[in-house]
Protein backbone atom coordinates (compact mmCIF):
# COMPACT_ATOMS: atom_id res chain seq x y z
CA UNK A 1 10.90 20.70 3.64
CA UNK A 2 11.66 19.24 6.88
CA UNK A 3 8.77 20.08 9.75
CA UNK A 4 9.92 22.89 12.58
CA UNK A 5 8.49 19.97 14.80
CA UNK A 6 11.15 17.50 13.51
CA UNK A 7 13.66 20.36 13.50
CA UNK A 8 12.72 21.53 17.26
CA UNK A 9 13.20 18.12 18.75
CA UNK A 10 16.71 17.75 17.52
CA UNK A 11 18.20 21.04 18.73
CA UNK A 12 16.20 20.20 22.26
CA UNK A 13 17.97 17.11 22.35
CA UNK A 14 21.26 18.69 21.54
CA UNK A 15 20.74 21.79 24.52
CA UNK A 16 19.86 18.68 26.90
CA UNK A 17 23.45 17.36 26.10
CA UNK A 18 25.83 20.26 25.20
CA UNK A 19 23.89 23.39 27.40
CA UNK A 20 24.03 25.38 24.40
CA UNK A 21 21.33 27.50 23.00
CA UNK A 22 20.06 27.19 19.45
CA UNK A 23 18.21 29.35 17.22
CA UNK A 24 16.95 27.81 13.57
CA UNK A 25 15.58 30.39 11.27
CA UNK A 26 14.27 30.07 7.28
CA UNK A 27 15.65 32.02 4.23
CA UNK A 28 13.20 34.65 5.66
CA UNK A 29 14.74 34.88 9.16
CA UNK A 30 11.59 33.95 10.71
CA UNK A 31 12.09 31.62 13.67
CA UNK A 32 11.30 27.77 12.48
CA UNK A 33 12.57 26.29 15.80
CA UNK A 34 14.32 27.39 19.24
CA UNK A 35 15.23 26.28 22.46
CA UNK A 36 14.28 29.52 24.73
CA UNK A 37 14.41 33.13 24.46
CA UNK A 38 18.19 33.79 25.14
CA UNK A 39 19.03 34.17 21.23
CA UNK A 40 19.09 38.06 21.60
CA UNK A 41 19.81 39.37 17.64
CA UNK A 42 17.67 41.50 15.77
CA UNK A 43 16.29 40.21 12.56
CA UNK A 44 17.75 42.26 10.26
CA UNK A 45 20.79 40.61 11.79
CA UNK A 46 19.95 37.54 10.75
CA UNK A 47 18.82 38.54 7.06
CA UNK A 48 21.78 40.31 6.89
CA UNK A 49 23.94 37.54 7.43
CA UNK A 50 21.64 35.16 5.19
CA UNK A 51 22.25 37.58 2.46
CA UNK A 52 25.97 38.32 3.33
CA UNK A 53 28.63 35.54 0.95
CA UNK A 54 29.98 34.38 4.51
CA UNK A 55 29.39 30.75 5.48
CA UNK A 56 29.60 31.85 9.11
CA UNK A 57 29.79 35.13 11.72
CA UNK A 58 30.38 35.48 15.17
CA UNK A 59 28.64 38.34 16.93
CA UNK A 60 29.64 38.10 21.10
CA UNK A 61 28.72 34.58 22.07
CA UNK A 62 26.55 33.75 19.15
CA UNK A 63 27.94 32.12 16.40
CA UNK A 64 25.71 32.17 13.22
CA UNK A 65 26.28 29.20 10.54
CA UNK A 66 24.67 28.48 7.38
CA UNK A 67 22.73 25.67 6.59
CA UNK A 68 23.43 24.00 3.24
CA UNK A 69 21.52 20.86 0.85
CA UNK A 70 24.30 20.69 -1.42
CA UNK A 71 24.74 23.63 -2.63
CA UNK A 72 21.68 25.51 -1.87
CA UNK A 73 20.96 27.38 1.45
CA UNK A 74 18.19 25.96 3.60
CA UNK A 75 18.21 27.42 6.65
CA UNK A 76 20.20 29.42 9.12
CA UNK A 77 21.71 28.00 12.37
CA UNK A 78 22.52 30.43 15.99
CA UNK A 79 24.35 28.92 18.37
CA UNK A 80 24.95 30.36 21.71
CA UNK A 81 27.17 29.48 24.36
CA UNK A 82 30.28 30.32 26.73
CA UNK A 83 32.84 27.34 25.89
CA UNK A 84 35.41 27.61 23.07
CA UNK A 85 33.39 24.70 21.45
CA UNK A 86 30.12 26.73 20.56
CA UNK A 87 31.27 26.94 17.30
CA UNK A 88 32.32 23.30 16.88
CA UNK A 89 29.14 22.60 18.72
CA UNK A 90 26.65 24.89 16.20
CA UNK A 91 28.82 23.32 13.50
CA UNK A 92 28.10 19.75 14.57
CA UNK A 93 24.18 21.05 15.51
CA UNK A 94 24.17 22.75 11.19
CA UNK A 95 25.55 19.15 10.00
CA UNK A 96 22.68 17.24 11.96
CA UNK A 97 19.82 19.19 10.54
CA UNK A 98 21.18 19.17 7.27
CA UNK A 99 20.90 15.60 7.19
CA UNK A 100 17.68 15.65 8.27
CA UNK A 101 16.57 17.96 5.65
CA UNK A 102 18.06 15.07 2.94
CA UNK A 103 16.41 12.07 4.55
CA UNK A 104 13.37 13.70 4.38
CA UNK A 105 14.09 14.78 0.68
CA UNK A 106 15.26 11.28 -0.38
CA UNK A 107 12.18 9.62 1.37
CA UNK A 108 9.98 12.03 -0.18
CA UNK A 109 11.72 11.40 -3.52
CA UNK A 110 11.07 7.70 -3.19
CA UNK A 111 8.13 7.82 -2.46
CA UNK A 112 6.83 9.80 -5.22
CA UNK A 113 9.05 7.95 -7.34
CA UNK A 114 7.32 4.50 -6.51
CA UNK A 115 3.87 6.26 -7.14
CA UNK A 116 4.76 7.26 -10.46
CA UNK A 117 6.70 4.28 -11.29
CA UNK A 118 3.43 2.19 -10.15
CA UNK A 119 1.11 4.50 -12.21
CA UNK A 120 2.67 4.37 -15.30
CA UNK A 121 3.58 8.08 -15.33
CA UNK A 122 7.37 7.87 -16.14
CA UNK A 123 9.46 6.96 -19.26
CA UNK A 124 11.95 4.27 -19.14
CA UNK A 125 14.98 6.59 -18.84
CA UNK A 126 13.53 8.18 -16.51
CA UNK A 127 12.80 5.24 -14.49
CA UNK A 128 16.93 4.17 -14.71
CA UNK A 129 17.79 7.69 -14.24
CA UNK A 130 15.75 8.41 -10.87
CA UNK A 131 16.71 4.59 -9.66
CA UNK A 132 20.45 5.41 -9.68
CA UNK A 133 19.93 8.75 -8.23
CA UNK A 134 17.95 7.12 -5.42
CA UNK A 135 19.79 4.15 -5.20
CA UNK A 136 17.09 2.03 -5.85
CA UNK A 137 18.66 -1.60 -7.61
CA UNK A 138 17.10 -2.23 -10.88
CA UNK A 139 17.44 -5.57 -11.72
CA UNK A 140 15.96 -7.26 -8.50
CA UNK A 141 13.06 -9.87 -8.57
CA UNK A 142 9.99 -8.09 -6.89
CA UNK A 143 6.39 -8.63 -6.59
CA UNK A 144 3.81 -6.21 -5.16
CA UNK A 145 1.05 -6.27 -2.39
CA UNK A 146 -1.94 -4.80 -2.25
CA UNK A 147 -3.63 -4.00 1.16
CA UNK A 148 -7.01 -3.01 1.45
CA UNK A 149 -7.34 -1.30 4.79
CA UNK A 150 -10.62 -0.40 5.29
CA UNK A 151 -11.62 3.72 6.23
CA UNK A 152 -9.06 5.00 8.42
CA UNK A 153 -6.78 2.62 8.46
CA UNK A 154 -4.16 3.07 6.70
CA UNK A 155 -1.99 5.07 8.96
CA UNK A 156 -2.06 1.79 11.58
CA UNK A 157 -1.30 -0.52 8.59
CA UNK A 158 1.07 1.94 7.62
CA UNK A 159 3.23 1.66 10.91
CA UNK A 160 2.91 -2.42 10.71
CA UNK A 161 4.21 -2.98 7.64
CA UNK A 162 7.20 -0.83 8.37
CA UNK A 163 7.98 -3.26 11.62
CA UNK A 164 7.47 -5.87 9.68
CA UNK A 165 9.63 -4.90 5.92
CA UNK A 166 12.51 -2.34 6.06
CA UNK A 167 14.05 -0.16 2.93
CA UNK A 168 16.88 -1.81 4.41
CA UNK A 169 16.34 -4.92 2.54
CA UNK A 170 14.63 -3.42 -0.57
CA UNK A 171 11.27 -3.15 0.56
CA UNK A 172 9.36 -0.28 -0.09
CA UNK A 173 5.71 0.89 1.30
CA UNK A 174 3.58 3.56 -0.62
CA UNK A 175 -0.03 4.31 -1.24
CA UNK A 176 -1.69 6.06 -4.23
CA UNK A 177 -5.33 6.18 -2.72
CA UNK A 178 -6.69 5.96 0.95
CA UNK A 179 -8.05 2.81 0.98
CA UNK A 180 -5.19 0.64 0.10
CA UNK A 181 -1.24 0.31 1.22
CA UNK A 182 1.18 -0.79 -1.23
CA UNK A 183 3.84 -3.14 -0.45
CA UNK A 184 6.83 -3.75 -3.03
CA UNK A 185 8.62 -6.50 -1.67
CA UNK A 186 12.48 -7.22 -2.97
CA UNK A 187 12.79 -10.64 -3.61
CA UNK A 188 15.67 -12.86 -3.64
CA UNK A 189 15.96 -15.59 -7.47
CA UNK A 190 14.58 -18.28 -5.45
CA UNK A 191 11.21 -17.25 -4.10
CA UNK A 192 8.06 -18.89 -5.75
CA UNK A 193 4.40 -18.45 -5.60
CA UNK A 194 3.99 -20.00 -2.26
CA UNK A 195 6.26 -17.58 -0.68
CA UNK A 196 4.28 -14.64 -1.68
CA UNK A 197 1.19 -16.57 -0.14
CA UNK A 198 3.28 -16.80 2.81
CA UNK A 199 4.04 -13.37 3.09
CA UNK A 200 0.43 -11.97 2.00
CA UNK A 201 -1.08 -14.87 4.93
CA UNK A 202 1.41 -13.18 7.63
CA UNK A 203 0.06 -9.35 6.59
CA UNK A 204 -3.54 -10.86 7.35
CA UNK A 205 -2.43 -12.35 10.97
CA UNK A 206 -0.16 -9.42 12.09
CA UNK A 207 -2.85 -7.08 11.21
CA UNK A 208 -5.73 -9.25 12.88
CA UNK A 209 -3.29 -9.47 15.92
CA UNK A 210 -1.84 -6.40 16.53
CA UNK A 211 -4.33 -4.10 15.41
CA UNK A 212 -7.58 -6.30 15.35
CA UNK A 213 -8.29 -5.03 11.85
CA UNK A 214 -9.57 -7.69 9.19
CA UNK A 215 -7.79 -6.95 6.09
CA UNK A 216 -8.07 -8.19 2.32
CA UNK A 217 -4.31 -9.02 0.64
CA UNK A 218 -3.81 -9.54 -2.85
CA UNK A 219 -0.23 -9.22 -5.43
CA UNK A 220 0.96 -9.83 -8.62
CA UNK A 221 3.75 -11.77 -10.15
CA UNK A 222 7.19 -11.86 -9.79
CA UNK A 223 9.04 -9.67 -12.00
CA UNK A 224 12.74 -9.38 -12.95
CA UNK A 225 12.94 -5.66 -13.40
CA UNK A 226 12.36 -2.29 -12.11
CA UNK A 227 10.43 -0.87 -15.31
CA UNK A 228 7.83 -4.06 -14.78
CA UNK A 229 7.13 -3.05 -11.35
CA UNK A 230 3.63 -1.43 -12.63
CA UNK A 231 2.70 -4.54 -14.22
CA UNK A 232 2.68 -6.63 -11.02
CA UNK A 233 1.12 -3.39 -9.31
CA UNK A 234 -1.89 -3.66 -12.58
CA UNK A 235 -2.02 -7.60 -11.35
CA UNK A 236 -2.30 -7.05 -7.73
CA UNK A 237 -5.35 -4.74 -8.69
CA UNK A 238 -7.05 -7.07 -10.90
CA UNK A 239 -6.23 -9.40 -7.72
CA UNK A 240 -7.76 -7.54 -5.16
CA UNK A 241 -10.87 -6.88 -7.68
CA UNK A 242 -11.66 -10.28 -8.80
CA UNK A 243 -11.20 -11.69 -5.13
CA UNK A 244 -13.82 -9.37 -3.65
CA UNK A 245 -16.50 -10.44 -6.41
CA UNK A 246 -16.09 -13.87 -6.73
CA UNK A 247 -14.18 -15.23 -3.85
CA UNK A 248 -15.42 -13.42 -1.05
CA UNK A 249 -14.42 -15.39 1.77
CA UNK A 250 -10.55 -15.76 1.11
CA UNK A 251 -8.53 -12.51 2.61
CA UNK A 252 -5.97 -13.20 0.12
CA UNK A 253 -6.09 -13.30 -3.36
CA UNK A 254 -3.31 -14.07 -6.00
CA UNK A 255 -3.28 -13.14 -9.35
CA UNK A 256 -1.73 -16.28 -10.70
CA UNK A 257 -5.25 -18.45 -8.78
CA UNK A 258 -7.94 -15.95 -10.83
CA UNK A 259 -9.40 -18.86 -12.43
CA UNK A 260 -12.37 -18.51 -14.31
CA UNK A 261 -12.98 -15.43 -12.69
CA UNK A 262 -9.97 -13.63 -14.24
CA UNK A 263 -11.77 -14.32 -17.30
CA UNK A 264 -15.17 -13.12 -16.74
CA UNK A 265 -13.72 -9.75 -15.08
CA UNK A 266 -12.13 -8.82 -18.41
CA UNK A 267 -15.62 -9.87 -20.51
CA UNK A 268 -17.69 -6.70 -21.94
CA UNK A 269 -20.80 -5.95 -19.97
CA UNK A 270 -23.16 -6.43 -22.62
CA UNK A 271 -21.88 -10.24 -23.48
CA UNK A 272 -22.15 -10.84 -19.72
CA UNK A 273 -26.51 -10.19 -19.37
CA UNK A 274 -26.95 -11.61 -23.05
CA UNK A 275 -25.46 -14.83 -21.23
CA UNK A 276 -27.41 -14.32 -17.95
CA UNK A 277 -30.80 -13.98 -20.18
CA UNK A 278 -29.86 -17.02 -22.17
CA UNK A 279 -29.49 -19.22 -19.12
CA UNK A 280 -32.09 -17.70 -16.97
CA UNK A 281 -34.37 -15.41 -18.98
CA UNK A 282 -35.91 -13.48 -15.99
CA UNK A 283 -35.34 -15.76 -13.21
CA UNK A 284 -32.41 -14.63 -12.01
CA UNK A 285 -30.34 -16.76 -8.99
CA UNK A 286 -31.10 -13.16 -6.71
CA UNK A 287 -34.57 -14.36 -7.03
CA UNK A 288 -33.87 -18.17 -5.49
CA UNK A 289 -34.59 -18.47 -1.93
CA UNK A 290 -31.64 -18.60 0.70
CA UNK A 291 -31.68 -22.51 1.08
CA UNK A 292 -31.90 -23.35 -2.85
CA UNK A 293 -28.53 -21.34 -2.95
CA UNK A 294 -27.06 -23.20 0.32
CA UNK A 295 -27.95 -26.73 -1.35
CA UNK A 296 -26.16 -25.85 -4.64
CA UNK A 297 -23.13 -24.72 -3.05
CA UNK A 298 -22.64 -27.08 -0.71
CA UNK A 299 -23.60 -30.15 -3.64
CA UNK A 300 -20.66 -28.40 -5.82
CA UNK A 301 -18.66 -28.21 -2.61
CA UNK A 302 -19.22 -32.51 -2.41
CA UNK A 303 -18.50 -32.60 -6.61
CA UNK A 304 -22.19 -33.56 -7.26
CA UNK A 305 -22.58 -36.32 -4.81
CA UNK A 306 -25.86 -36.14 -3.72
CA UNK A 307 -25.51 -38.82 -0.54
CA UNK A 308 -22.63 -36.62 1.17
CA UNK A 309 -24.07 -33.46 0.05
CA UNK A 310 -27.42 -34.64 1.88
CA UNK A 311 -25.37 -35.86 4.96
CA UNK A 312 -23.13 -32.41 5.45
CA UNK A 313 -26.47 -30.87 5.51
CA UNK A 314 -28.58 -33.51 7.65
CA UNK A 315 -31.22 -33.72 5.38
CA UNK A 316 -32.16 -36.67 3.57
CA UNK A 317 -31.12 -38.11 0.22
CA UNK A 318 -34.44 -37.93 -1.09
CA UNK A 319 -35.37 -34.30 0.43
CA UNK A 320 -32.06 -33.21 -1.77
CA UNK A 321 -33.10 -34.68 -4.46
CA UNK A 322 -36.69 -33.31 -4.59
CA UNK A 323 -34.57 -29.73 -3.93
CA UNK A 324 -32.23 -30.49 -7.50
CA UNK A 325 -35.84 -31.57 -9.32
CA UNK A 326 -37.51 -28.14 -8.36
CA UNK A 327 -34.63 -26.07 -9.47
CA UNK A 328 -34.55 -27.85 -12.27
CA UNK A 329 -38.35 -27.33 -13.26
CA UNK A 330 -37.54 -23.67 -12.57
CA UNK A 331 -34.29 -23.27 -14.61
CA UNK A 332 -34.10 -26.24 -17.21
CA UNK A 333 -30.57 -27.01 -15.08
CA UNK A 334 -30.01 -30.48 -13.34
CA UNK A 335 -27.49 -29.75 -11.73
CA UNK A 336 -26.77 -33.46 -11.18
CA UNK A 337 -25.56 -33.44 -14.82
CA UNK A 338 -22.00 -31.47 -15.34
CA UNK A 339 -22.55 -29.62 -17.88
CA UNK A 340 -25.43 -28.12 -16.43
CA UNK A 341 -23.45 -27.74 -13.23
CA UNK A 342 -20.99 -26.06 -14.60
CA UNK A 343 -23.59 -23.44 -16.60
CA UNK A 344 -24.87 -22.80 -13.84
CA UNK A 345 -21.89 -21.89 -11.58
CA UNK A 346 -20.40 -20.04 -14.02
CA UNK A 347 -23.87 -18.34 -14.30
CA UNK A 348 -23.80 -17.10 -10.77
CA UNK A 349 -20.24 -15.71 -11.02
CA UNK A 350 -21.51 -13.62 -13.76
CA UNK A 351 -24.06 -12.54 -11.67
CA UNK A 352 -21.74 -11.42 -9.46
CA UNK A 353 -20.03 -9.38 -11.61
CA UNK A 354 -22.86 -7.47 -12.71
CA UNK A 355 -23.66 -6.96 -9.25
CA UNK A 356 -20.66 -5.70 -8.59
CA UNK A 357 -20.35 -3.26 -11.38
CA UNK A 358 -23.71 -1.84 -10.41
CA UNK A 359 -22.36 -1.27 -6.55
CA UNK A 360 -19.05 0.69 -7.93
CA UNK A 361 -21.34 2.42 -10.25
């Protein structure tokens, strides 16, 4: 239900403008919100009159008024004043908590309706069914977003996204764990990939502006309808995953750029150290010293050209060269030769998986 706190604001609000006094109680006629002490009726008034079959009942200057969602009672409203208008006054008072009680049903039932749509966890009438009830379109393009917050954040990213994408215009924000916000973003038929890179870029700068938190964005495809909503969500996962392990330094990650390293995510574990052993036996790249590692990256960074690899890192050509000889005595690589090159960089991605598996296990 809706909180007292929620409930107490808006009759405050209403006293400050109508100076009439207001009384909210539950189905139990406890007190859930009031504005002072001058509601003087017993409870067994009150339960009597929340039992009785009238709608309404005026006892002196109080007028008491049920509170309906649809057709089942809520809550019950007093209403005291010394005008004629009390009663049009507790009646106006009844209608704006009711409302409030179904906003904060329907945003409740979207939200758990996006959570189970994302998880997989409803059937496909069920999906249609709950849409038109919520008024959710079905056929709209959308893609989702993934935003991994960091511990504690989520309430500030939270509040963010919501200034920057209203349910307004389709846009929906959710979470099914505490270290990531979920962004399902309506789409109009003509956005692309680069517009989702657009978006996902502008999360990363709000959130480094306005709340000087460094956050990691990934999503998934577009899709065309609501029942494939959980596939982008699945895609936006394997996103977020495969950006952390093997492309560290980008904050965004898109599922349709993977690359290679969409592939070696889905390989089984076992496949991935036969392949490490084969290449490396027991010298594995962990084991390679800190400027070995900064030479091969930046010659693969220069596409194997040893005289601007040797220049970006002020050393000279020869010096570079002696570098790619001894890893090569080491590993049976040259990594001046392509196919080596390429072993060898796919190599340390793998690595990088397993590393990462161990860490998560």
């Amino acid at each position: 239900m809706i909180s007292n706190q929620t409930i107490q604001t808006s009759i405050d609000e209403l006293k400050a403008i109508t100076r009439v006094e207001f009384c909210v109680y539950n189905l139990a006629g406890t007190v859930v919100a009031t504005t002072g002490e001058h509601i003087d009726l017993a409870s067994d008034v009150i339960v009597g009159f929340i039992n009785s079959p009238a709608d309404s009942q005026v006892i002196g200057a109080n007028h008491l008024l049920k509170i309906y969602d649809e057709s089942e009672l809520i809550y019950a409203l007093v209403a005291k004043g010394v005008g004629d208008d009390t009663y049009m006054i507790g009646k106006i008072a009844a209608c704006q908590i009711k409302n409030l009680a179904v906003a904060y049903k329907e945003r409740l039932g979207r939200s758990n309706f996006w959570q189970n749509l994302l998880l997989d966890n409803l059937l496909l009438v069920d999906i249609y069914n709950r849409a038109k009830k919520l008024h959710v379109e079905v056929n709209v393009p959308r893609a989702v977003f993934l935003v991994e917050t960091g511990e504690g954040n989520d309430g500030i990213v939270k509040e963010i996204l919501g200034e920057m994408f209203s349910a307004h215009t389709g846009d929906y924000i959710t979470a099914v764990d505490e270290s990531n916000v979920i962004l399902i973003k309506s789409l109009d038929k003509y956005t692309g990939a680069e517009d989702l890179k657009a978006v996902a870029d502008t999360i990363v700068s709000m959130m480094n502006a306005e709340a000087m938190i460094n956050v990691r964005v990934s999503f998934g495809n577009i899709v065309q309808e609501l029942k494939d909503v959980s596939k982008s969500y699945k895609e936006a996962k394997m996103a977020m995953d495969v950006g952390k392990i093997f492309y560290a330094e980008r904050s965004v990650a898109a599922y349709s750029e993977l690359g290679i390293g969409r592939l070696i995510y889905q390989l089984p574990v076992n496949l991935c150290r036969m392949f490490i052993r084969e290449i490396f036996g027991e010298q594995i790249p962990d084991e390679l010293d800190e400027e070995t590692l900064t030479t091969i990256q930046k010659f693969f960074e220069n596409n194997l050209n040893v005289s601007e690899t040797s220049r970006q890192l002020f050393v000279h050509r020869n010096t570079l060269v002696y570098r790619i000889e001894k890893f090569q005595k080491s590993t049976g690589l040259d990594l001046r030769c392509f196919d080596d090159a390429m072993t060898f960089k796919i190599a340390l991605m793998v690595v990088n998986y397993l590393k990462y598996l161990e860490q998560r296990d």
